[in-house]
N, C-alpha and C. Protein backbone atom coordinates (compact mmCIF):
# COMPACT_ATOMS: atom_id res chain seq x y z
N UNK A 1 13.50 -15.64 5.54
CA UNK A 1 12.24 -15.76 4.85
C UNK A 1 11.12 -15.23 5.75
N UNK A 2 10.35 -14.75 5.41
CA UNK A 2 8.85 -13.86 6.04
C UNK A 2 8.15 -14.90 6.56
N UNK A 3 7.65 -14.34 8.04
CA UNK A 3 6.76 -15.68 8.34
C UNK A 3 5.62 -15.31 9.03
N UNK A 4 5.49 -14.07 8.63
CA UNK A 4 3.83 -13.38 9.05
C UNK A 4 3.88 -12.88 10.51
N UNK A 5 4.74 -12.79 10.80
CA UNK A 5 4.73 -12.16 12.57
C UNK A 5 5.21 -10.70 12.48
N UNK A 6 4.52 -9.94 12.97
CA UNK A 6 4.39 -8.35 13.31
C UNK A 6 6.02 -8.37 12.96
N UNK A 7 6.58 -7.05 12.61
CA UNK A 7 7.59 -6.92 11.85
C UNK A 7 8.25 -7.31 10.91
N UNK A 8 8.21 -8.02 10.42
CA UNK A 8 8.43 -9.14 9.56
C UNK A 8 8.63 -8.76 8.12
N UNK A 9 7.51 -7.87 7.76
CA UNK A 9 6.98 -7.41 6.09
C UNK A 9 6.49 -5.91 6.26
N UNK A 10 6.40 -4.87 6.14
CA UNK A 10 5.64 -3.68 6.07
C UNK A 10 4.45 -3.98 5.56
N UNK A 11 3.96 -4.25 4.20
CA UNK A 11 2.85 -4.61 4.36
C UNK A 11 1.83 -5.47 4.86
N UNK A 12 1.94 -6.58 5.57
CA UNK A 12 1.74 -7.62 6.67
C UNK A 12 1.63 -6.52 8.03
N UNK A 13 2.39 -5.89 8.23
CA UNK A 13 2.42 -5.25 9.83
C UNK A 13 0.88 -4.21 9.28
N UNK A 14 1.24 -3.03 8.32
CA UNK A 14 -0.04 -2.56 8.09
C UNK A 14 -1.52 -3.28 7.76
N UNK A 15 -1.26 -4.08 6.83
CA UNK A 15 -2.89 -5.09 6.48
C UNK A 15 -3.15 -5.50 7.40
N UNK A 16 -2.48 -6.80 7.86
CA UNK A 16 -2.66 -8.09 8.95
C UNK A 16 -2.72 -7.46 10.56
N UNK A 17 -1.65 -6.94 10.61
CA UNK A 17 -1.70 -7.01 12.30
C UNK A 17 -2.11 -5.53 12.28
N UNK A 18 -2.34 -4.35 11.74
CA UNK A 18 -2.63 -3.42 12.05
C UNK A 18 -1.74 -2.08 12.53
N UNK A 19 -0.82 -2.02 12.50
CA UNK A 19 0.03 -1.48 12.90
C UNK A 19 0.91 -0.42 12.23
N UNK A 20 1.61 0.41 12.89
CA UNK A 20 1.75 1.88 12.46
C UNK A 20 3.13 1.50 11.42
N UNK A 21 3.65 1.89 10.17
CA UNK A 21 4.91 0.90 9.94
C UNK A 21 5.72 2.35 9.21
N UNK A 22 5.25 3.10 8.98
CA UNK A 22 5.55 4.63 8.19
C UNK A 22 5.24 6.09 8.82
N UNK A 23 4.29 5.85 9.86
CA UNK A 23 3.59 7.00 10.04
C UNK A 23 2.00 7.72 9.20
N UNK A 24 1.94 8.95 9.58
CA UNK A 24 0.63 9.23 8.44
C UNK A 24 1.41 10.36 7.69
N UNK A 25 0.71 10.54 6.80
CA UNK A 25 -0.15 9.77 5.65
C UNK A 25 -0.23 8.70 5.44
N UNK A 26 1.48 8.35 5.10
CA UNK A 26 1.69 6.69 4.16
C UNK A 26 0.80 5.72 4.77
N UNK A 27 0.97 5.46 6.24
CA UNK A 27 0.37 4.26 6.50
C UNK A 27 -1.73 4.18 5.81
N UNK A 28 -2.00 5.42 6.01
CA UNK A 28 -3.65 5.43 5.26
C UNK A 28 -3.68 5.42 4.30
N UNK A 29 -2.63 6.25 3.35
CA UNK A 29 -2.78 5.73 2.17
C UNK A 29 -2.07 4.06 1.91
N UNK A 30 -1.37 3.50 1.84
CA UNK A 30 -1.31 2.28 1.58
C UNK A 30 -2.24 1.11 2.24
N UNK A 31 -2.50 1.40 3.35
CA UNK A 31 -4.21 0.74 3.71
C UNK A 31 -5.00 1.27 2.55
N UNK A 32 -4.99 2.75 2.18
CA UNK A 32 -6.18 2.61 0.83
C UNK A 32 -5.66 1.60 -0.24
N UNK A 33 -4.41 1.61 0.01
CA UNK A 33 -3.95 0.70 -2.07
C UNK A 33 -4.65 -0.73 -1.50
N UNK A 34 -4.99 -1.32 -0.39
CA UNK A 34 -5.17 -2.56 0.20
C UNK A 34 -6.65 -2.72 0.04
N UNK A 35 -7.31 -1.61 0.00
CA UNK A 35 -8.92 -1.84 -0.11
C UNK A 35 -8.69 -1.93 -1.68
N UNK A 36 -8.34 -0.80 -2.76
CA UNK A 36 -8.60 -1.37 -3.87
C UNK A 36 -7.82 -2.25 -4.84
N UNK A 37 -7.07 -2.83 -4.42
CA UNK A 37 -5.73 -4.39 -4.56
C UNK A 37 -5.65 -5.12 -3.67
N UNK A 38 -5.80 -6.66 -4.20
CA UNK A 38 -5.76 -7.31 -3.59
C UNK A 38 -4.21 -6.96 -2.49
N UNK A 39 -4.33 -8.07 -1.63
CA UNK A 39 -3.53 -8.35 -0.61
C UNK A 39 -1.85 -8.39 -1.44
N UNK A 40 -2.28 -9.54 -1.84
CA UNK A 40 -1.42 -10.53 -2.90
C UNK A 40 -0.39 -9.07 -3.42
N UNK A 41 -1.49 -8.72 -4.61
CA UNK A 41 -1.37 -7.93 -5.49
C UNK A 41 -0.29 -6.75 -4.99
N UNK A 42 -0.66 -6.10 -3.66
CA UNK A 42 -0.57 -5.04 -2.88
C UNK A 42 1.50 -5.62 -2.94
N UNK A 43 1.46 -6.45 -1.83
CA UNK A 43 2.60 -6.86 -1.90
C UNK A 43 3.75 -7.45 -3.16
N UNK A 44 2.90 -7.79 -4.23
CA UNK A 44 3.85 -8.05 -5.03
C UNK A 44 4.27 -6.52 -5.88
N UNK A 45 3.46 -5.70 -5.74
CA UNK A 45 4.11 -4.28 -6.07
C UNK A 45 4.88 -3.71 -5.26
N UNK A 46 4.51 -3.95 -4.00
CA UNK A 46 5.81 -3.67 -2.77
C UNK A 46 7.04 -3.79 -3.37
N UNK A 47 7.03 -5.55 -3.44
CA UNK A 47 8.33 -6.36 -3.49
C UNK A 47 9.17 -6.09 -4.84
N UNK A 48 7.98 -5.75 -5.86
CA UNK A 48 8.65 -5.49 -7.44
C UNK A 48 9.13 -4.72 -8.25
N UNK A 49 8.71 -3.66 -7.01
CA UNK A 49 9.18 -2.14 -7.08
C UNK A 49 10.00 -1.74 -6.17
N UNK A 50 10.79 -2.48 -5.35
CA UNK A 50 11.97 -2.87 -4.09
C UNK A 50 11.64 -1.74 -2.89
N UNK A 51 9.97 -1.44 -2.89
CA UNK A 51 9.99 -0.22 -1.47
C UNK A 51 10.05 -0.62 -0.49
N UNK A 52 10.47 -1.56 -0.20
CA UNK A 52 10.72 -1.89 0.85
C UNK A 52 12.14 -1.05 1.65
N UNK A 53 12.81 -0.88 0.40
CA UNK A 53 14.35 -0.28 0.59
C UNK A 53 14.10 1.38 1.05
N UNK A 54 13.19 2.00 0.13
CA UNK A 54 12.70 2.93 -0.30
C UNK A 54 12.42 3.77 1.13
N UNK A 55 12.96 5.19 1.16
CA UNK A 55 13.05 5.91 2.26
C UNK A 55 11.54 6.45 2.38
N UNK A 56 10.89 6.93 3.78
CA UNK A 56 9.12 7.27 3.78
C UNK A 56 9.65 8.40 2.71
N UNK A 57 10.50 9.46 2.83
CA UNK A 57 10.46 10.53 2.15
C UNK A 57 10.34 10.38 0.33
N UNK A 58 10.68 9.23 -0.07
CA UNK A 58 10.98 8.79 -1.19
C UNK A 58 9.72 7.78 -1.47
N UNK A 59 9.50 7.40 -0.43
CA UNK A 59 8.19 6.42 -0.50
C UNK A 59 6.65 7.40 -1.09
N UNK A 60 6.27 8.29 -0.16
CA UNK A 60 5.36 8.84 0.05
C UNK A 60 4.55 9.48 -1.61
N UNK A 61 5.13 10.04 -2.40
CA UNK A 61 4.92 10.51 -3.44
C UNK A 61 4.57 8.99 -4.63
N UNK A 62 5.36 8.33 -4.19
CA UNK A 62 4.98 6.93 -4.92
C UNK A 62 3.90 6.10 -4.54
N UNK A 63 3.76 6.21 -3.58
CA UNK A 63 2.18 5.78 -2.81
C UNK A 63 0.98 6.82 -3.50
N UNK A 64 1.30 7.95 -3.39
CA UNK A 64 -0.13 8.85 -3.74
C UNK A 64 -0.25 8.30 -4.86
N UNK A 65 0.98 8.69 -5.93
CA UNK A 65 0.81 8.30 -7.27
C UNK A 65 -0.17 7.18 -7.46
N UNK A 66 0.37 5.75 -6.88
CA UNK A 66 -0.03 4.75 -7.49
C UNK A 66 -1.72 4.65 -6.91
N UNK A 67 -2.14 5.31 -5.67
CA UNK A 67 -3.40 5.82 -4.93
C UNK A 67 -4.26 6.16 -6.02
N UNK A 68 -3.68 7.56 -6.97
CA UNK A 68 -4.34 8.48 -7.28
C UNK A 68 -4.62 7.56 -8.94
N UNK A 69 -3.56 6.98 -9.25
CA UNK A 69 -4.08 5.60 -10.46
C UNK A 69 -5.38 4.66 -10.52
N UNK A 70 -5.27 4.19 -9.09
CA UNK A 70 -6.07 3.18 -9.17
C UNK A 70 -7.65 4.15 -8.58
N UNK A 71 -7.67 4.99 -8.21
CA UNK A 71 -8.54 5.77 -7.94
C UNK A 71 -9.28 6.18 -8.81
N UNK A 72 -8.73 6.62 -10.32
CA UNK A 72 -9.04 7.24 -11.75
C UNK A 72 -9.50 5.92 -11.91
N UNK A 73 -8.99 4.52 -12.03
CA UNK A 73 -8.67 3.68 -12.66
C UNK A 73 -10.56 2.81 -12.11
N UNK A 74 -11.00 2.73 -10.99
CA UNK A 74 -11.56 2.87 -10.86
C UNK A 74 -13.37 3.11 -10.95
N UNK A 75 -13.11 4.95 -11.01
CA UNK A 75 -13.73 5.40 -11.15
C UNK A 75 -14.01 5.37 -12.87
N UNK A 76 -13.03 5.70 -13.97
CA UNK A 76 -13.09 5.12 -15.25
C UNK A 76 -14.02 3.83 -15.44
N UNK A 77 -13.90 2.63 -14.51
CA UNK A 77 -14.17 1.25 -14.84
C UNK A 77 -15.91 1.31 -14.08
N UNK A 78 -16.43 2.37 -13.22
CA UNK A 78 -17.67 2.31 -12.70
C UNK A 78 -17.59 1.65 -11.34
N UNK A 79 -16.56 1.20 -10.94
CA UNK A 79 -16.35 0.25 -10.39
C UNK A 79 -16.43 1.25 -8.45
N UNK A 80 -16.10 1.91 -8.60
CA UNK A 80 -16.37 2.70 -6.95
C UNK A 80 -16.40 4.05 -7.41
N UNK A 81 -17.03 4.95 -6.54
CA UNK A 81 -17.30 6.15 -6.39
C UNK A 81 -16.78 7.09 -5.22
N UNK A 82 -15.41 7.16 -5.38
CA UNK A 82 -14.55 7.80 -4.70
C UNK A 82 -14.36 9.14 -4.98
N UNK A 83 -14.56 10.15 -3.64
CA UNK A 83 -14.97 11.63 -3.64
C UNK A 83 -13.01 12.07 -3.44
């Protein structure tokens, strides 16, 4: 069971402790899914969509995607003004 200590969770190591868990891009973009989703939120799409399993190469395109959603999603709602 997860108990919040650096390695532990991928998203916990990136949010919480700060730390490199993918490399770049992924790791900035999923810090972006964290500014506009909650914490909570962030991780239960992790967990519900099993990327945890999920290779960076296989990861990476699924991150923009869901990036480039909530980005429209967003900007649609007035809600931020992202260039």
């Amino acid at each position: 069971m997860p108990n919040g200590k650096p390695g532990d969770h991928p998203i916990t190591d990136l949010m919480i402790h700060h730390l490199s868990v993918y490399g770049e891009p992924l790791d900035t973009e999923l810090r972006q899914l964290g500014e506009l989703m909650s914490y909570d939120r962030l991780c239960d799409w992790f967990h519900e969509e099993r990327h945890w399993t999920t290779p960076k190469q296989q990861l990476q395109p699924i991150v923009s995607a869901k990036l480039k959603e909530l980005r429209q999603d967003t900007q649609e709602r007035g809600w931020e003004n992202i260039s």
